[in-house]
Protein backbone atom coordinates (compact mmCIF):
# COMPACT_ATOMS: atom_id res chain seq x y z
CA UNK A 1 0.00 0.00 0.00
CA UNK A 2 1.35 3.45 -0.89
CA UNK A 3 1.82 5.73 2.16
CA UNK A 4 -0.34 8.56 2.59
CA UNK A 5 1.25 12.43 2.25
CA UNK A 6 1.28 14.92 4.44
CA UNK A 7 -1.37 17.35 3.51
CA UNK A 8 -0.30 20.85 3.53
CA UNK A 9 -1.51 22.48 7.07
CA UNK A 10 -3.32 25.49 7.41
CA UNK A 11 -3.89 27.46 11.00
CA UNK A 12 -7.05 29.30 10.45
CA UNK A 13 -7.86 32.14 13.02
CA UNK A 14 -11.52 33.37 12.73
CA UNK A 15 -14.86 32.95 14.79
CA UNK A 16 -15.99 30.22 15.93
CA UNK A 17 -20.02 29.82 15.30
CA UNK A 18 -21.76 27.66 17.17
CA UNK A 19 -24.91 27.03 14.72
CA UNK A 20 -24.07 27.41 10.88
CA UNK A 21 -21.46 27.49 8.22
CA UNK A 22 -20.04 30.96 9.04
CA UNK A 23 -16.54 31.88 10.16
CA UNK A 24 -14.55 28.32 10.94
CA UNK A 25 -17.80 26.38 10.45
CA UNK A 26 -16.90 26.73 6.83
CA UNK A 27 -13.44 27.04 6.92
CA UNK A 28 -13.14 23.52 8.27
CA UNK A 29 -15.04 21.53 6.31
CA UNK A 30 -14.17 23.93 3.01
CA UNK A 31 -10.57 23.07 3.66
CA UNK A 32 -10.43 19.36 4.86
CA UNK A 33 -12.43 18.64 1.90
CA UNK A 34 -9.84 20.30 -0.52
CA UNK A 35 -7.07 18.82 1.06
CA UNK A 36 -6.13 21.00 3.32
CA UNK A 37 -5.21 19.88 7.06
CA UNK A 38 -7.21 22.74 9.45
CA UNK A 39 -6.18 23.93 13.05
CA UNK A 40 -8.76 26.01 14.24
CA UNK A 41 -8.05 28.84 16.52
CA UNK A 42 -11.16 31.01 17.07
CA UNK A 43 -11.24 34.70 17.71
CA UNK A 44 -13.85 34.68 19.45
CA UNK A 45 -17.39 32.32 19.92
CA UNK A 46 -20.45 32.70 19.07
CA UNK A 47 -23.96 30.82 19.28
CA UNK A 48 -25.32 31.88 15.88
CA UNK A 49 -23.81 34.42 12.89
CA UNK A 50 -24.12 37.61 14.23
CA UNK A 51 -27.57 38.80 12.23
CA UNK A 52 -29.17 35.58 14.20
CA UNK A 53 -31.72 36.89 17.06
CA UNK A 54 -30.75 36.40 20.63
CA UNK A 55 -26.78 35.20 19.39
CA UNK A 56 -24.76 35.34 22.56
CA UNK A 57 -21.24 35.47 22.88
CA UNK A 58 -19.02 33.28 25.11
CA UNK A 59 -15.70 34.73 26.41
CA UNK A 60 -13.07 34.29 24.93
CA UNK A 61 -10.45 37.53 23.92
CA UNK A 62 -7.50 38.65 22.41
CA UNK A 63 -5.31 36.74 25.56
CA UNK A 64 -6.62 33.77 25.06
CA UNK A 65 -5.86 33.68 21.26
CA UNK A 66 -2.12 34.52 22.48
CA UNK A 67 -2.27 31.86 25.02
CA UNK A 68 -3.27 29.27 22.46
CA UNK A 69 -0.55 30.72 20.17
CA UNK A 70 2.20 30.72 22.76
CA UNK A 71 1.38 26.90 23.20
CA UNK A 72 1.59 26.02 19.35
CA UNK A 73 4.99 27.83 19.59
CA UNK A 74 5.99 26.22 22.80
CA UNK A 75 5.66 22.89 21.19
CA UNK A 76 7.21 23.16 17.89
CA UNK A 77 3.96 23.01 15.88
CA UNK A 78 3.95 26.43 14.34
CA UNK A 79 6.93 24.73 12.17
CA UNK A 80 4.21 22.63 10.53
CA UNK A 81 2.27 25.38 8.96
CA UNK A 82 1.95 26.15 5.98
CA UNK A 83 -0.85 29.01 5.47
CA UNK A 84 -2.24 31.69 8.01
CA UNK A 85 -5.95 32.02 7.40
CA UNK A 86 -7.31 34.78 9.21
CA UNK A 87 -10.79 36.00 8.95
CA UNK A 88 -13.44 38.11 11.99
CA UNK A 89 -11.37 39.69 14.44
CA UNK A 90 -13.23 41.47 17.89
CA UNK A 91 -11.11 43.97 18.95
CA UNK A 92 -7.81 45.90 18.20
CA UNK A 93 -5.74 43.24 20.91
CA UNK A 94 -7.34 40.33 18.63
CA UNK A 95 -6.14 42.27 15.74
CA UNK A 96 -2.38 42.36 17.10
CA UNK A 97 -2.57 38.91 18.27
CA UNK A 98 -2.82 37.92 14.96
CA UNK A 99 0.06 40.58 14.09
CA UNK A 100 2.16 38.49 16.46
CA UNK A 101 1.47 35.01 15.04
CA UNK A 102 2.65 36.79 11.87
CA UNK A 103 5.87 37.25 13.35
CA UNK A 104 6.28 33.44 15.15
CA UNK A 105 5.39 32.23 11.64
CA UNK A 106 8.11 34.08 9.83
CA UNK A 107 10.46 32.88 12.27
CA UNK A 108 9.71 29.03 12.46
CA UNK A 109 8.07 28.60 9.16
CA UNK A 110 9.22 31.30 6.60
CA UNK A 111 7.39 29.48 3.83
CA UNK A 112 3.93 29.91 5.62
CA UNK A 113 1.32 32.31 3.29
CA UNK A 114 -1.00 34.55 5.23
CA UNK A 115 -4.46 35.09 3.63
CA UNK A 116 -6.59 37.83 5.07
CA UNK A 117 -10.08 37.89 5.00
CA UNK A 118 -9.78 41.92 6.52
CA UNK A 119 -13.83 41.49 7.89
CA UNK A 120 -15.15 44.79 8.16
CA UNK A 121 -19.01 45.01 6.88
CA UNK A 122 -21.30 44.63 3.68
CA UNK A 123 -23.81 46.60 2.20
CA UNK A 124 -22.61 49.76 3.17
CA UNK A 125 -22.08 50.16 6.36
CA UNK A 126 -18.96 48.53 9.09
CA UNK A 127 -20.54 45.63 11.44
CA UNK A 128 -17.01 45.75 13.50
CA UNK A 129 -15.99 48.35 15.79
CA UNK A 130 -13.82 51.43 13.97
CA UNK A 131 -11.07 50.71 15.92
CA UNK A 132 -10.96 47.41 14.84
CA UNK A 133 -11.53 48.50 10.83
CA UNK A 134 -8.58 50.87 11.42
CA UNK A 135 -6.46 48.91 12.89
CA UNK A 136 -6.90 46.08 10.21
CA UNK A 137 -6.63 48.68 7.55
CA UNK A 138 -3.23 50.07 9.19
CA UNK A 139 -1.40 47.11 10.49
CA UNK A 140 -2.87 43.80 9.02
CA UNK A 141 -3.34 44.82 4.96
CA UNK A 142 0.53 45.78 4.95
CA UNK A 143 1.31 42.74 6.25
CA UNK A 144 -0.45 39.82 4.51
CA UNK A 145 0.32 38.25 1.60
CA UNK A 146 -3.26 37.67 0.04
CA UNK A 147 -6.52 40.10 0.97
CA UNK A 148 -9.95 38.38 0.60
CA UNK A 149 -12.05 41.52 0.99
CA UNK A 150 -15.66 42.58 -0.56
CA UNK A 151 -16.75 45.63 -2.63
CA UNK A 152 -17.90 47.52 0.30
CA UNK A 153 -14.31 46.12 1.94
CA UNK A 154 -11.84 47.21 -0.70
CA UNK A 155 -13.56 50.36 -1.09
CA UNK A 156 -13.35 51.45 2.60
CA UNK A 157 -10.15 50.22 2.94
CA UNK A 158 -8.89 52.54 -0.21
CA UNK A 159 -11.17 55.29 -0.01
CA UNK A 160 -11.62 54.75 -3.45
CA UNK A 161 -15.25 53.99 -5.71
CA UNK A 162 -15.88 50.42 -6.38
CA UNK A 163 -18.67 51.35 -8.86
CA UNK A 164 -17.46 48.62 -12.17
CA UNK A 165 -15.21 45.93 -12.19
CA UNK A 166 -12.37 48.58 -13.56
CA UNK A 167 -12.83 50.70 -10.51
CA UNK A 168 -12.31 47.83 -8.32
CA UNK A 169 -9.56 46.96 -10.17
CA UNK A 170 -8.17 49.97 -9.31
CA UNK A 171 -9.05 49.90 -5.92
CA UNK A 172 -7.50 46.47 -5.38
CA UNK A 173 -4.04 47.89 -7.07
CA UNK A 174 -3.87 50.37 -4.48
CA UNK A 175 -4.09 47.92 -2.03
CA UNK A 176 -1.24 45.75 -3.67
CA UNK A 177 0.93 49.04 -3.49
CA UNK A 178 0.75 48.41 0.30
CA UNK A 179 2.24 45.15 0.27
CA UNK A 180 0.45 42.05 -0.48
CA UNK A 181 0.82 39.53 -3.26
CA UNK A 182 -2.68 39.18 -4.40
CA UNK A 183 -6.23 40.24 -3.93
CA UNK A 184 -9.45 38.60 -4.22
CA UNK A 185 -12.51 40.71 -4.28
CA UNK A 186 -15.79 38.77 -3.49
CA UNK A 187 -19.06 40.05 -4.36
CA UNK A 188 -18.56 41.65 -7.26
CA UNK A 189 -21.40 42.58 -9.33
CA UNK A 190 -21.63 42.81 -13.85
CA UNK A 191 -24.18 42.21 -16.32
CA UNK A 192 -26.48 40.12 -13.28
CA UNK A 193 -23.98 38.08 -12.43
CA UNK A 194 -22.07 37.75 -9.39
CA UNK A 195 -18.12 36.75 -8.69
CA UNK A 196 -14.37 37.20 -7.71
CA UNK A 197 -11.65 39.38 -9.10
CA UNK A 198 -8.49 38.88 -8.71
CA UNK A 199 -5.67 40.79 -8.55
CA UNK A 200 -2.07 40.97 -9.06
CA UNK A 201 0.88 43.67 -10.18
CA UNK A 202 0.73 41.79 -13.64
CA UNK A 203 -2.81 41.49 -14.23
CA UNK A 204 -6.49 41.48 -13.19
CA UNK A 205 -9.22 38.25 -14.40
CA UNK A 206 -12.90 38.51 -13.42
CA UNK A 207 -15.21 35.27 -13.21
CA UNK A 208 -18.88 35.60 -12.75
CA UNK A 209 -22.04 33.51 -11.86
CA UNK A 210 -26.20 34.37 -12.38
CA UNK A 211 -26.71 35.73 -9.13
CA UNK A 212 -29.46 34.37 -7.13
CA UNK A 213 -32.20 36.32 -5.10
CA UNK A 214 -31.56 34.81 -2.12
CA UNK A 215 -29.25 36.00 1.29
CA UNK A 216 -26.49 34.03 2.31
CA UNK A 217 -24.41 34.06 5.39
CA UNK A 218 -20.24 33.20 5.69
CA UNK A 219 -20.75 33.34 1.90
CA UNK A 220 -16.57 35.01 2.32
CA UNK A 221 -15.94 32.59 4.50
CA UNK A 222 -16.24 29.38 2.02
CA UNK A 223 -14.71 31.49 -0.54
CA UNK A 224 -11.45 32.56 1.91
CA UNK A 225 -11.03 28.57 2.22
CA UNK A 226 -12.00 27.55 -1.31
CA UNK A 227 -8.82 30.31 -2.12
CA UNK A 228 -6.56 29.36 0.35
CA UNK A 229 -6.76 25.84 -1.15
CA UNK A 230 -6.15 26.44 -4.21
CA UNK A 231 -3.17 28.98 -3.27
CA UNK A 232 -1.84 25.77 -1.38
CA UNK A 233 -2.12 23.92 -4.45
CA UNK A 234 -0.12 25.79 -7.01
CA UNK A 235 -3.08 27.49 -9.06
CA UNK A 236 -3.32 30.55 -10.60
CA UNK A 237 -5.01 33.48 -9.82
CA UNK A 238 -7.46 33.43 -12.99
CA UNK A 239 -7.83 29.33 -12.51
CA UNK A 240 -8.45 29.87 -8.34
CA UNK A 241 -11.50 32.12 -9.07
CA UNK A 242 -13.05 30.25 -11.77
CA UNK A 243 -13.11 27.32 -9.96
CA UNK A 244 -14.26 28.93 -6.71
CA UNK A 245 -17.13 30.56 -8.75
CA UNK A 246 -18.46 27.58 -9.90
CA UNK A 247 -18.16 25.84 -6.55
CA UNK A 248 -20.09 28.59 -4.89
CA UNK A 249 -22.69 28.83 -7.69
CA UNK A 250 -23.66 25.49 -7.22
CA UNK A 251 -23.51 25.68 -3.45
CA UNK A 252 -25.91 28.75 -3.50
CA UNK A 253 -27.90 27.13 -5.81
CA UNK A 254 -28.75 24.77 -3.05
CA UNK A 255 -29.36 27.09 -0.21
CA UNK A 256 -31.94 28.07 -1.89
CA UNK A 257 -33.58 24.55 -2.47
CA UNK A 258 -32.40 24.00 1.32
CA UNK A 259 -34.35 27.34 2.51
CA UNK A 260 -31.14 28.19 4.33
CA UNK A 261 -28.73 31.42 5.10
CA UNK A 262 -25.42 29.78 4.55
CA UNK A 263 -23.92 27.57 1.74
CA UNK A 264 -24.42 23.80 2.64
CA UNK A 265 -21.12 23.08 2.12
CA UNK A 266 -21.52 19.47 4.37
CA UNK A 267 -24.32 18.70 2.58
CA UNK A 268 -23.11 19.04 -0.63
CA UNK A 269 -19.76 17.71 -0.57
CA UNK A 270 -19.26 16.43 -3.91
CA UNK A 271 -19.11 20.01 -5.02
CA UNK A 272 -15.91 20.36 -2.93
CA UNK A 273 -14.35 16.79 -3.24
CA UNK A 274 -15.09 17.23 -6.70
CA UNK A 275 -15.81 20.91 -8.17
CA UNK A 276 -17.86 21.21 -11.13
CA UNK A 277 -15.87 22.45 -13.95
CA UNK A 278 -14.83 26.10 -13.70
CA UNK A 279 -16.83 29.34 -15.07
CA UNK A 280 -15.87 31.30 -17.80
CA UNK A 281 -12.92 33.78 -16.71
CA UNK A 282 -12.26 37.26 -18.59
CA UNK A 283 -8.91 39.17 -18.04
CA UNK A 284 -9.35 42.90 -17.52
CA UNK A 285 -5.42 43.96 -18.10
């Protein structure tokens, strides 16, 4: 019997809800299911996705996150990893916790990639505190190597209109001119479809799917992992978001059969362990 191979290892750093597939709740299955080996370190806990009535929060702050982390680099593990996923952060401490992990990861695994899902809001309007927005837009987009954000995301972090897929083009250049390798912009919009552009010094590919009328919740989330996946396995940028597109289309497609506000991603696991072939992708420069 052939032996198995290490799968590549991925310490993913975002909330932990109780009840859905938001935050690691769809990081963890999104990634296992590619491949991907998860540790899960939550920021903070939740019972439901924050827009759920009555969701209650259980402690757990920015020390604890550093307590966790201080283990992992107490025993030797932090040599393991080999991508940073890091998605909801609480509060400016969480924010520099995960500024600090940066820093054990350069030391003990150089090699590690560190994609940032900088969550801020949607739909106009910030559903973190400003502090927290400002210190993500400061000190975290600098320092990663691969931003996840949305329209509403890129635009507030760059000041900038978002208002066609060349404006948020633009946008997402100015946030490669602060430092990181690659950006993915979810959510946007053309010609009643909806998709991912991505981002890079040499060039800029959109891929789109019909949108749906129909709400979903840790839609970013799936698509952070789905990413960070492909990232791990040596795809392009144009290649990663045509075949994330199509994975999410069909995963939206049944949230809406399922009447529910996240992708089903457990429930439709062939469309992970085996993606339907990728949408059309259309290079913009």
């Amino acid at each position: 019997m052939a032996k198995l191979g290490a799968p590549p290892v991925c310490l993913t750093l975002q909330s932990h809800v109780v009840a859905g597939h938001v935050g690691l709740g769809a990081a963890i299955p999104v990634l296992a299911m590619s491949g991907v080996e998860p540790w899960p370190l939550p920021t903070v806990i939740l019972s439901g996705h924050a827009g759920v009535p009555g969701v209650r929060r259980a402690g757990h702050g920015a020390s604890d996150i550093v307590t966790l982390i201080e283990g992992l680099e107490g025993a030797g593990a932090l040599r393991r990893v080999d991508a940073l996923l890091s998605g909801y952060m609480a509060s400016p401490d969480a924010v520099g916790a995960v500024l600090g992990l940066r820093d054990a990861l350069s030391a003990a695994a150089p090699q590690a990639v560190w994609i940032a899902d900088p969550v801020l809001g949607d739909n106009g309007h910030l559903y973190v505190p400003q502090p927290v927005a400002e210190r993500i837009r400061d000190d975290l987009v600098p320092r990663a190597d691969i931003l996840t954000p949305n329209t509403f995301e890129v635009s507030w972090l760059t000041a900038m209109p978002v208002g066609d897929p060349g404006q948020i083009d633009l946008a997402a250049q100015a946030l490669l001119a602060k430092g990181p390798r690659a950006v993915f912009v979810t959510s946007v919009e053309q010609d009643g479809g909806i998709g991912i552009l991505a981002a890079t010094e040499t060039g800029a590919w959109i891929a789109t799917a019909p949108k749906l009328n129909h709400r979903i919740n840790g839609g970013g989330d799936v698509t952070a992992a789905l990413l960070t996946a492909s990232w791990l396995a040596g795809r392009s940028p144009a290649d990663a978001i045509g075949q994330a597109v199509a994975t999410l289309s069909v995963l939206a497609q049944g949230s809406a059969d399922l009447n529910r506000d996240d992708l089903p991603v457990c429930a439709s696991p062939a469309q992970i362990l085996s993606p339907p072939p990728p949408v059309e992708i259309r290079q913009l420069r």
